[in-house]
PDB file of N, CA and C in Angstrom:
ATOM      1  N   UNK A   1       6.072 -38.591  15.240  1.00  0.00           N
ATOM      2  CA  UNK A   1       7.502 -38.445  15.448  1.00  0.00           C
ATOM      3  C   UNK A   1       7.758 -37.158  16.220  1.00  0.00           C
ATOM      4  N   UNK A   2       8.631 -37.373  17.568  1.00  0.00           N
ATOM      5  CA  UNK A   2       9.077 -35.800  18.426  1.00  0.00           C
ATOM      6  C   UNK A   2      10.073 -35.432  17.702  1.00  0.00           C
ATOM      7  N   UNK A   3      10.321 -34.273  17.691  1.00  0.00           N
ATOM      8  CA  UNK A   3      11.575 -33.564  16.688  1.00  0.00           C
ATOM      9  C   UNK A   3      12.059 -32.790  17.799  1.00  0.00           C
ATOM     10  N   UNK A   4      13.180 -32.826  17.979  1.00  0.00           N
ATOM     11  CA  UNK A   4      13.615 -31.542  18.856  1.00  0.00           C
ATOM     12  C   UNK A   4      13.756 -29.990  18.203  1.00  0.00           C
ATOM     13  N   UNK A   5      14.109 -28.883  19.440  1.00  0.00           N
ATOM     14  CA  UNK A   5      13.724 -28.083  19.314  1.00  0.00           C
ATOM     15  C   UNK A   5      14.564 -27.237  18.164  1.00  0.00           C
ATOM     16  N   UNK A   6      13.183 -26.872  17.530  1.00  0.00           N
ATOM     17  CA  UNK A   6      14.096 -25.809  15.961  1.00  0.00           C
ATOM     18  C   UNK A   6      15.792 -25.477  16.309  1.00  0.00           C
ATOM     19  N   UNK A   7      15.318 -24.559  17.516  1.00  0.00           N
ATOM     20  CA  UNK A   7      16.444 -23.506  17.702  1.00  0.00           C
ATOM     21  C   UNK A   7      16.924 -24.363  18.976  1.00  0.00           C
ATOM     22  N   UNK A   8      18.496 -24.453  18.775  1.00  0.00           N
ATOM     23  CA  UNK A   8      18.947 -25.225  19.646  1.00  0.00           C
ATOM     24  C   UNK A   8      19.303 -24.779  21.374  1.00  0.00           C
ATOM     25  N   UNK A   9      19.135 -23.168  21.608  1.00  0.00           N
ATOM     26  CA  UNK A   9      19.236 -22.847  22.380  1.00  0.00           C
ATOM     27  C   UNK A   9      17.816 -22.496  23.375  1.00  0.00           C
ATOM     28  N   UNK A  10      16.849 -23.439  22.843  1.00  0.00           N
ATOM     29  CA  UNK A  10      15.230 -22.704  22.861  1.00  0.00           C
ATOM     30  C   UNK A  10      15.307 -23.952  24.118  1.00  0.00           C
ATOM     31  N   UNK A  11      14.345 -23.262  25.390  1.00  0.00           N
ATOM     32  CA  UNK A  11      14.046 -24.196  26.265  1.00  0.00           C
ATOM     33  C   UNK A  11      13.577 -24.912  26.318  1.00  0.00           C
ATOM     34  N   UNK A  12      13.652 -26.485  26.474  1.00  0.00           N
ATOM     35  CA  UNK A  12      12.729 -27.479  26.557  1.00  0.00           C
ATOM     36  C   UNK A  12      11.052 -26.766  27.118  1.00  0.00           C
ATOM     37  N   UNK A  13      11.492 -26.782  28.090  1.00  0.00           N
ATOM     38  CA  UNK A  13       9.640 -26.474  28.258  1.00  0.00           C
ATOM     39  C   UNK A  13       9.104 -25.629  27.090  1.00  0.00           C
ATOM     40  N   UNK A  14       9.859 -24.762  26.933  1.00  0.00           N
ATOM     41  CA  UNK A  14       9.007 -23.799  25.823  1.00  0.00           C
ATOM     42  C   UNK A  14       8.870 -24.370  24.579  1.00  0.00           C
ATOM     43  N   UNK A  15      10.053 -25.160  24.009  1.00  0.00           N
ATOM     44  CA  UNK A  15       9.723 -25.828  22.984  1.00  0.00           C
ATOM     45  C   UNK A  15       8.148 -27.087  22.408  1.00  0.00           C
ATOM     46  N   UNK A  16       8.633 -27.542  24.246  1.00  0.00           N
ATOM     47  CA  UNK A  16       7.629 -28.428  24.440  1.00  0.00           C
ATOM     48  C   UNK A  16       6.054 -27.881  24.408  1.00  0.00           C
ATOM     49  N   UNK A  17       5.872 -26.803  24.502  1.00  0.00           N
ATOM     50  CA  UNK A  17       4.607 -25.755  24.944  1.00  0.00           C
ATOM     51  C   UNK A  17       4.423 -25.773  23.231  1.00  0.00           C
ATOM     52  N   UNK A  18       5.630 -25.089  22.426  1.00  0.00           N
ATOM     53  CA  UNK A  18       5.184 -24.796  21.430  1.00  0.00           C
ATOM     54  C   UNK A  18       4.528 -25.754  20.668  1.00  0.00           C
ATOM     55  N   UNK A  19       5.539 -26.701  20.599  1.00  0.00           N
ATOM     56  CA  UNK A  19       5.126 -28.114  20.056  1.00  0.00           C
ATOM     57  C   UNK A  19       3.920 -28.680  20.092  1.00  0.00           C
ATOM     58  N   UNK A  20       3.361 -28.283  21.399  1.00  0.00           N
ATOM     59  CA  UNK A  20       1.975 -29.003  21.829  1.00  0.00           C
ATOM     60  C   UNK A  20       1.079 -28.150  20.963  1.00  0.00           C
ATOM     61  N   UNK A  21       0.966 -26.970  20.985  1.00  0.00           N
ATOM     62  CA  UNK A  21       0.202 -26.143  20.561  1.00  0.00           C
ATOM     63  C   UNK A  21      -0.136 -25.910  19.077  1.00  0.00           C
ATOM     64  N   UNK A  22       1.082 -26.501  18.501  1.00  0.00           N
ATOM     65  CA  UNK A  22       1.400 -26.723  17.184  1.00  0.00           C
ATOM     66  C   UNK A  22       0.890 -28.385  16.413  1.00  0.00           C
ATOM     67  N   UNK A  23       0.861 -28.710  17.342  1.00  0.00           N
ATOM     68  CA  UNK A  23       0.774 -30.081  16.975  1.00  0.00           C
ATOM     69  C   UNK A  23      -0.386 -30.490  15.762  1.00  0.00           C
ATOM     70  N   UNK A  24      -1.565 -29.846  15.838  1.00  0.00           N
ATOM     71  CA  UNK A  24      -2.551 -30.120  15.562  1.00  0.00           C
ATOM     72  C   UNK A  24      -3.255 -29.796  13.915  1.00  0.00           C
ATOM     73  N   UNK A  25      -1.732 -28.785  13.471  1.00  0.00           N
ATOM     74  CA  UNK A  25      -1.647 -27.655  12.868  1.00  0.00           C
ATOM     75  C   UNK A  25      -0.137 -28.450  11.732  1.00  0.00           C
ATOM     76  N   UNK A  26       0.711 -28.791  12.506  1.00  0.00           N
ATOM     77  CA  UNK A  26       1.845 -29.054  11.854  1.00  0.00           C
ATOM     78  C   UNK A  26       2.146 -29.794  10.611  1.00  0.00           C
ATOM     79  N   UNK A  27       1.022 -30.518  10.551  1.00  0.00           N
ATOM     80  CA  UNK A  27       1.258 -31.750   8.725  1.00  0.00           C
ATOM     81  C   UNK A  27       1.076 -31.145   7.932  1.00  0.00           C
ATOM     82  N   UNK A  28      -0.458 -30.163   8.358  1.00  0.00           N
ATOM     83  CA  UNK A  28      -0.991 -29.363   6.993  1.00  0.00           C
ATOM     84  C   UNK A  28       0.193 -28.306   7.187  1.00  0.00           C
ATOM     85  N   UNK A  29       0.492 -27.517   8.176  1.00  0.00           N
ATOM     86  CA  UNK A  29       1.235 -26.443   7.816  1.00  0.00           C
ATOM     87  C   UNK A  29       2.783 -27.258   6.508  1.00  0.00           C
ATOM     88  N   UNK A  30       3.338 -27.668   7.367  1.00  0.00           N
ATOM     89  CA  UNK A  30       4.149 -28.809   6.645  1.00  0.00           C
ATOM     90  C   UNK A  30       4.323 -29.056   4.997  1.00  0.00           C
ATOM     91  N   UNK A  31       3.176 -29.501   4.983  1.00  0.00           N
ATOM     92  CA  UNK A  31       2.266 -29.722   3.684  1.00  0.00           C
ATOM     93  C   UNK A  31       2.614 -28.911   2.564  1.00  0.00           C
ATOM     94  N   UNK A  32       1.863 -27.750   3.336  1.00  0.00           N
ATOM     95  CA  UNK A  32       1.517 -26.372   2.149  1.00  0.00           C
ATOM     96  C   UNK A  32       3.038 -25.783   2.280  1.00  0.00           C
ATOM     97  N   UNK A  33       3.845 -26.079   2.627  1.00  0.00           N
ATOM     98  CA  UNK A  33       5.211 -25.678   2.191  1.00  0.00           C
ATOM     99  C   UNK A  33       5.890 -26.833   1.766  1.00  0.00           C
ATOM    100  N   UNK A  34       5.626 -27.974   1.690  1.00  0.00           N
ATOM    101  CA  UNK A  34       6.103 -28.518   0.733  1.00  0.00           C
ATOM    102  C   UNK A  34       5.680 -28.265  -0.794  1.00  0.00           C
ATOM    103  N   UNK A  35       4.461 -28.225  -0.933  1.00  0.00           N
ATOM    104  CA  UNK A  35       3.678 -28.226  -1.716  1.00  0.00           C
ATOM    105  C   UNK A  35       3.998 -26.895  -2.710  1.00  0.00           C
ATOM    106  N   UNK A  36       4.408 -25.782  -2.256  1.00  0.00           N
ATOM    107  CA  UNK A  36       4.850 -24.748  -2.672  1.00  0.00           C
ATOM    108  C   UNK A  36       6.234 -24.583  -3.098  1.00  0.00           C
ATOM    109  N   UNK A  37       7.364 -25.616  -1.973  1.00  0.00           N
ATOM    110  CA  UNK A  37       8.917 -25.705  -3.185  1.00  0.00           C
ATOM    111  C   UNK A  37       8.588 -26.346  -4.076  1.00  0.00           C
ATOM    112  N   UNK A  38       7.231 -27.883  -4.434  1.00  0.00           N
ATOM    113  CA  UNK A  38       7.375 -28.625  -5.759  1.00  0.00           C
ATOM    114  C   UNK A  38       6.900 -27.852  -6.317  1.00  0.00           C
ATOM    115  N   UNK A  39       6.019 -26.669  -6.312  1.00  0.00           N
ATOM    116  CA  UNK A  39       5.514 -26.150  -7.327  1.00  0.00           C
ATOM    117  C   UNK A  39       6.697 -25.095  -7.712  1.00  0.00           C
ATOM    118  N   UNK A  40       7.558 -25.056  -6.895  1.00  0.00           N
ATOM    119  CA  UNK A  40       8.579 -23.830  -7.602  1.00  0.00           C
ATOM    120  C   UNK A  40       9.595 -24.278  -7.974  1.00  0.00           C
ATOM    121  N   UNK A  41       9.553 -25.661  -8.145  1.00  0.00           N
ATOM    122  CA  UNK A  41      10.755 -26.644  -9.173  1.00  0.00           C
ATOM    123  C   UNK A  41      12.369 -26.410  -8.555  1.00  0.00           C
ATOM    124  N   UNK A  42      12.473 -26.217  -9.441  1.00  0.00           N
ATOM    125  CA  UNK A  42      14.557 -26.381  -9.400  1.00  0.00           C
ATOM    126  C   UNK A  42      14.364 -24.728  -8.891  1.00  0.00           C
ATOM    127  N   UNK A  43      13.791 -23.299  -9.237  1.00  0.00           N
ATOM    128  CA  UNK A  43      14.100 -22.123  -8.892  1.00  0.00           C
ATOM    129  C   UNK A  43      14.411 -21.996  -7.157  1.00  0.00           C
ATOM    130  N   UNK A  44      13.187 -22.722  -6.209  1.00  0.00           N
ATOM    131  CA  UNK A  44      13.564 -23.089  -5.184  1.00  0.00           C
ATOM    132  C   UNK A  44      13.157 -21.924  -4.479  1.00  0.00           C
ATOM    133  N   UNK A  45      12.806 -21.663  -3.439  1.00  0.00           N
ATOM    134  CA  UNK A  45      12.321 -20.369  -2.447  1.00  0.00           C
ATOM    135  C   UNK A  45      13.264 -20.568  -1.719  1.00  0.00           C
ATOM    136  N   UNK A  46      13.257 -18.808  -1.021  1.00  0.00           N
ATOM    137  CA  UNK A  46      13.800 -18.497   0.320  1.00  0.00           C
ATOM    138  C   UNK A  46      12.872 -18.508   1.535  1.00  0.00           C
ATOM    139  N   UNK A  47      13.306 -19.181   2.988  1.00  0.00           N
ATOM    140  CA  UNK A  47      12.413 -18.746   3.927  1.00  0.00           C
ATOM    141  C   UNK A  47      11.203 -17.521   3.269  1.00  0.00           C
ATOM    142  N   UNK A  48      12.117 -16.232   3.093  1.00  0.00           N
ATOM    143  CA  UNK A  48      10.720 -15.386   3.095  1.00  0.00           C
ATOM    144  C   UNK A  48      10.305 -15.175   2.174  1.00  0.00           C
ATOM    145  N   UNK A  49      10.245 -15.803   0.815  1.00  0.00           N
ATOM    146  CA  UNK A  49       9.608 -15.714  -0.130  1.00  0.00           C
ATOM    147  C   UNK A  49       8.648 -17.126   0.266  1.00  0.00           C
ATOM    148  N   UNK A  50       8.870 -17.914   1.060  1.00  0.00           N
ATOM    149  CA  UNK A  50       7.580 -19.428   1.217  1.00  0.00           C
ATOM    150  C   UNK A  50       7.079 -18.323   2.530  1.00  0.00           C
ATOM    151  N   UNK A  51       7.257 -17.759   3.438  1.00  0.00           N
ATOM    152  CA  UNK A  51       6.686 -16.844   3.729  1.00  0.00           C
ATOM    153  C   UNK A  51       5.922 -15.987   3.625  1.00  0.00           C
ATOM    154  N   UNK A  52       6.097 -15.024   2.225  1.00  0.00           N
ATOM    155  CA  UNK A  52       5.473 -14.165   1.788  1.00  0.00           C
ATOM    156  C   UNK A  52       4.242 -14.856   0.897  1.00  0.00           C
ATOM    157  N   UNK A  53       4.436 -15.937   0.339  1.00  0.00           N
ATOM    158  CA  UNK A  53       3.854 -16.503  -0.785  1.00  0.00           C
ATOM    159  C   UNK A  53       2.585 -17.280   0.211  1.00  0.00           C
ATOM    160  N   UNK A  54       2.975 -18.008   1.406  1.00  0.00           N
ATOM    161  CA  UNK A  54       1.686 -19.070   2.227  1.00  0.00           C
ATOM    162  C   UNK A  54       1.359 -17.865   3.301  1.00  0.00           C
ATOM    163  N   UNK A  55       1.302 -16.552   3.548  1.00  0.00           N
ATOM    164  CA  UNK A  55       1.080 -15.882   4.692  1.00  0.00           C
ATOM    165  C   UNK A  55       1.778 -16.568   6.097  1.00  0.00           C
ATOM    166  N   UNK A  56       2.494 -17.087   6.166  1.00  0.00           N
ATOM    167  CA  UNK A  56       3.201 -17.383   7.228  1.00  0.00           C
ATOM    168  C   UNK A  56       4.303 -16.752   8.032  1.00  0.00           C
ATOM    169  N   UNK A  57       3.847 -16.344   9.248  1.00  0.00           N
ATOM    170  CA  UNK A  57       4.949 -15.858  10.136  1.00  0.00           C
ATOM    171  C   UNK A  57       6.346 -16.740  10.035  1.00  0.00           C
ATOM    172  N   UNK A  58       7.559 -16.229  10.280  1.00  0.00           N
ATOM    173  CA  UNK A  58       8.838 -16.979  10.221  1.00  0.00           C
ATOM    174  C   UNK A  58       8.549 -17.895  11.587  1.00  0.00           C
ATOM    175  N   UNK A  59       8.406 -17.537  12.693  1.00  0.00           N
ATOM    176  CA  UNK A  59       8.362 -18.697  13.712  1.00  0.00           C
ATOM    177  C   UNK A  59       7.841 -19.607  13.716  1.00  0.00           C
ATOM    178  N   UNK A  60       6.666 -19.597  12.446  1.00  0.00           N
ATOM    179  CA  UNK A  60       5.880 -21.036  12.119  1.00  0.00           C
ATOM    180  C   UNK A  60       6.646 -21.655  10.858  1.00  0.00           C
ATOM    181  N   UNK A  61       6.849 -20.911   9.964  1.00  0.00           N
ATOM    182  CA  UNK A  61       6.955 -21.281   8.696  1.00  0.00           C
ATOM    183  C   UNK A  61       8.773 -21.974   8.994  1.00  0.00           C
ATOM    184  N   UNK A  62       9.811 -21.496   9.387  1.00  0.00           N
ATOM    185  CA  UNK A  62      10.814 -22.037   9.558  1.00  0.00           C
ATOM    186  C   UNK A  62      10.772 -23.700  10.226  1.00  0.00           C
ATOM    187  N   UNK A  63      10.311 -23.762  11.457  1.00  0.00           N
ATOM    188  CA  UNK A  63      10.179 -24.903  11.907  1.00  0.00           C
ATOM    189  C   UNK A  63       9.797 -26.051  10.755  1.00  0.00           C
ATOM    190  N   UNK A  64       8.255 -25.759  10.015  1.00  0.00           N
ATOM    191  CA  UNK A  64       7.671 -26.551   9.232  1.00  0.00           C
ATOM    192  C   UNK A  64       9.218 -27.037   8.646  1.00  0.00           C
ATOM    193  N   UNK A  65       9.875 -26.055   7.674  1.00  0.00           N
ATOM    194  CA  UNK A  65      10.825 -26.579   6.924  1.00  0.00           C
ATOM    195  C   UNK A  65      11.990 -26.989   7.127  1.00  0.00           C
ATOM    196  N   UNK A  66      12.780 -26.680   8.396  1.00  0.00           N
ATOM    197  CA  UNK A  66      13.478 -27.654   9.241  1.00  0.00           C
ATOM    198  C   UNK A  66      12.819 -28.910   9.155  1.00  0.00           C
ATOM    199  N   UNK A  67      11.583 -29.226   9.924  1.00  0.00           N
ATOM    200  CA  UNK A  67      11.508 -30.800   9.737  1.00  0.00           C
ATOM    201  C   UNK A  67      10.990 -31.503   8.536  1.00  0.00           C
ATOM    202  N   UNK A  68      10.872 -30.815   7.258  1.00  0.00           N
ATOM    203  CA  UNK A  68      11.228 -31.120   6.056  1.00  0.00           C
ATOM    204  C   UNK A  68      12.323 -31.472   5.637  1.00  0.00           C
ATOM    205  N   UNK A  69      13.819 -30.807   6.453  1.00  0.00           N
ATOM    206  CA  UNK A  69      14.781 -30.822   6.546  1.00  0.00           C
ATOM    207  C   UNK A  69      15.029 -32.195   6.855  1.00  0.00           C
ATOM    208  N   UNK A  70      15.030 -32.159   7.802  1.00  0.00           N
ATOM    209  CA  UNK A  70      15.333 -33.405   9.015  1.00  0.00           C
ATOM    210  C   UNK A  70      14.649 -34.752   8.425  1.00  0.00           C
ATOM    211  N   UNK A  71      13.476 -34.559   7.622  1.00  0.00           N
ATOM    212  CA  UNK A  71      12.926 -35.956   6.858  1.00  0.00           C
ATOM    213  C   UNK A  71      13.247 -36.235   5.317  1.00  0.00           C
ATOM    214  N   UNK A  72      14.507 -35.370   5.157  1.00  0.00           N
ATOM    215  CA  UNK A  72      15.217 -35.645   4.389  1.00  0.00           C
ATOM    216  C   UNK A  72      14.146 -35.219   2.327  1.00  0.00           C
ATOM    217  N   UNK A  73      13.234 -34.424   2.930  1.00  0.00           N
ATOM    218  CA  UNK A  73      12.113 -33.911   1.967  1.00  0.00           C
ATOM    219  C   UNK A  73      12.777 -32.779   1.483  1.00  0.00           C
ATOM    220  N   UNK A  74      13.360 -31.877   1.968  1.00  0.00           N
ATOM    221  CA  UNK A  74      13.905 -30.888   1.603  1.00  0.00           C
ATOM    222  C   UNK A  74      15.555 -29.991   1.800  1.00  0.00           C
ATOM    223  N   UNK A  75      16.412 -30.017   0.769  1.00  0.00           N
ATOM    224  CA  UNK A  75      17.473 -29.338   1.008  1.00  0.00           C
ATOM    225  C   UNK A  75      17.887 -28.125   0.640  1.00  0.00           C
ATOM    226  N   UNK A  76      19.455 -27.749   1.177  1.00  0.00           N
ATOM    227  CA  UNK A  76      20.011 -26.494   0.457  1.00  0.00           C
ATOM    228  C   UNK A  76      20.679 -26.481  -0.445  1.00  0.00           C
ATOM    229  N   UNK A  77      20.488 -25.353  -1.525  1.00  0.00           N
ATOM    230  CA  UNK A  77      21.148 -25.276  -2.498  1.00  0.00           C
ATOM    231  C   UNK A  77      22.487 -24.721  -1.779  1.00  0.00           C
ATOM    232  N   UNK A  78      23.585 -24.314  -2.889  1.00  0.00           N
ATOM    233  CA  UNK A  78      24.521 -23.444  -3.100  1.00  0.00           C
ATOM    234  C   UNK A  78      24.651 -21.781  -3.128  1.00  0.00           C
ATOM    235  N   UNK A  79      22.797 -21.842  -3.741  1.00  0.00           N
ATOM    236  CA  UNK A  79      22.677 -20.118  -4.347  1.00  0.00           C
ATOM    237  C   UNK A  79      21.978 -19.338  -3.057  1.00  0.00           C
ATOM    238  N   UNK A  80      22.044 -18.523  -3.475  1.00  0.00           N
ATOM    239  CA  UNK A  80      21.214 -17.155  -2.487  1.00  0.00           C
ATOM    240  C   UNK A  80      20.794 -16.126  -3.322  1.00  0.00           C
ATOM    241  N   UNK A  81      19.529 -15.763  -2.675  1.00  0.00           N
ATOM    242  CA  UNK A  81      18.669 -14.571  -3.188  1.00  0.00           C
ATOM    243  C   UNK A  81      18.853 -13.593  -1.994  1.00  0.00           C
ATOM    244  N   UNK A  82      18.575 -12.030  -2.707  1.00  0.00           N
ATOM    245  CA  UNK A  82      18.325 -11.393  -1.139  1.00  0.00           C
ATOM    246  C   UNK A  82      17.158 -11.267  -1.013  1.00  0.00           C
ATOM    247  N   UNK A  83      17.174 -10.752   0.515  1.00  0.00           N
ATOM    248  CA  UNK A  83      15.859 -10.697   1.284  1.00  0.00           C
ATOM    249  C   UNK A  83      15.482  -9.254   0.954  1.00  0.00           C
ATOM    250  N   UNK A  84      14.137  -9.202   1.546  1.00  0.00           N
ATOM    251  CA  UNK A  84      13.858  -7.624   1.598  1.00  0.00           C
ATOM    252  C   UNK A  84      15.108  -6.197   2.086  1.00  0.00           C
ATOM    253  N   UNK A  85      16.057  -7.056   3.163  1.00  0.00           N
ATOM    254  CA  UNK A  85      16.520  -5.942   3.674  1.00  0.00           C
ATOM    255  C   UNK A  85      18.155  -5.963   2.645  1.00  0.00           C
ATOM    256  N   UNK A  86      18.258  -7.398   1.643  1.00  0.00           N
ATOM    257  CA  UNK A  86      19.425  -7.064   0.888  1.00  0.00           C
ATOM    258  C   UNK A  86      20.140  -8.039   1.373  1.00  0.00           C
ATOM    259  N   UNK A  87      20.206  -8.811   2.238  1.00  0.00           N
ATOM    260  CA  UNK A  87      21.020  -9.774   2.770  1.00  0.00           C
ATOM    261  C   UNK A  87      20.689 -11.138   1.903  1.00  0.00           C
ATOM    262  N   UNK A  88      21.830 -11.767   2.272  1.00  0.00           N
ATOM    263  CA  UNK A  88      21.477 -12.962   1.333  1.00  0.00           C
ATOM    264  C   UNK A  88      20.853 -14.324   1.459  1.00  0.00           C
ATOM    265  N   UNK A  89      20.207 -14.849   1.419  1.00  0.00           N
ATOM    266  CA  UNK A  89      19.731 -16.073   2.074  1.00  0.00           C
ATOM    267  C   UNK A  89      19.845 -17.315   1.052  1.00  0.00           C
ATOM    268  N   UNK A  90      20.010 -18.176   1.863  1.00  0.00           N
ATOM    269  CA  UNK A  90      19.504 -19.658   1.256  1.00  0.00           C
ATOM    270  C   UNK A  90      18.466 -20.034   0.391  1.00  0.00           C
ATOM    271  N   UNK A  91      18.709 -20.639  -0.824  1.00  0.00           N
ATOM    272  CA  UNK A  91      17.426 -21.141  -1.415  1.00  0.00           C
ATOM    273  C   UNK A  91      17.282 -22.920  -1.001  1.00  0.00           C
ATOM    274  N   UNK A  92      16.181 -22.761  -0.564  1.00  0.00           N
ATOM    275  CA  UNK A  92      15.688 -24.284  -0.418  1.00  0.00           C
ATOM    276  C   UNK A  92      15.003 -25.186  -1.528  1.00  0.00           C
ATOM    277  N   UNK A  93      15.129 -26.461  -1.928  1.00  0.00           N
ATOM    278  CA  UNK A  93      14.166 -26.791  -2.634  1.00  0.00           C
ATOM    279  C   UNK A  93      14.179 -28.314  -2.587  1.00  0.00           C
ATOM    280  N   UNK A  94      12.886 -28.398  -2.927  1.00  0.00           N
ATOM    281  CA  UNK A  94      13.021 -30.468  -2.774  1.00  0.00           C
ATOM    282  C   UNK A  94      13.733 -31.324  -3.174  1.00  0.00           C
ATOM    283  N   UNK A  95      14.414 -32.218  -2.719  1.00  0.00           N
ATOM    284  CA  UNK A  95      15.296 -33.153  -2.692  1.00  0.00           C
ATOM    285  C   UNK A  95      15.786 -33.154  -4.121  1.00  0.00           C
ATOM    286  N   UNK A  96      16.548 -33.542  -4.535  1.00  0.00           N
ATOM    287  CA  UNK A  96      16.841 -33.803  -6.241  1.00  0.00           C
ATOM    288  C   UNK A  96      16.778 -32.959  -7.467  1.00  0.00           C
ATOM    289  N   UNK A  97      16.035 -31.636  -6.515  1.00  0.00           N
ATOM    290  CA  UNK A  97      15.902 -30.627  -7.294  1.00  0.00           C
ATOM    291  C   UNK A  97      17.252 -29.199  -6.699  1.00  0.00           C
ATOM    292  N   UNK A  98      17.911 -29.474  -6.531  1.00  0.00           N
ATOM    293  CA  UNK A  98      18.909 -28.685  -6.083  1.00  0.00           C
ATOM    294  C   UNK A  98      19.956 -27.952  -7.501  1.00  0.00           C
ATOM    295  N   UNK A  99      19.761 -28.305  -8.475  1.00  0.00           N
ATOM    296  CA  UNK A  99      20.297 -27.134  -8.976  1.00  0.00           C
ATOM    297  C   UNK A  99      20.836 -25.762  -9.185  1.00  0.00           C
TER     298      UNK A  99
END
């Protein structure tokens, strides 16, 4: 399945570059962040706590969970945690588990 690009202002070619490069990489990456909101139940992670927790850069690790997004595997809660710098972010967590 082609997914378009994360960031909606991101250039086709570049997206397309990334994509390719990613390709090979993307189920398992995918995977191990799914695999990490079921293991964190209803509490649910932020980007940078599934970040901090799988060693993943945000430019990889976001995409993965967008198209978790998009396959309807993963949503947003209501709540927010802060980040390192204090700001507040989104908690994500698998479908049905949104509490």
């Amino acid at each position: 399945m082609t997914l378009p690009p994360s960031h909606p202002n991101a250039p086709n070619e570049t997206s397309a570059q990334a994509a390719a490069r990613i390709a090979k990489h993307a189920r398992s990456l995918r995977a191990k962040v799914l695999a990490f909101l079921v293991k964190r139940g209803k509490r649910g992670a932020t980007d940078q706590e599934v970040q901090e927790a799988l060693g993943l850069e945000a430019q990889t690790q976001v995409p993965r969970r967008w198209e978790l997004v998009k396959y309807g595997m993963v949503g947003a809660t209501d709540r927010r945690r802060p980040t390192r710098s204090g700001r507040g972010a989104t908690v994500w967590v698998v479908k049905g588990d949104k509490r």
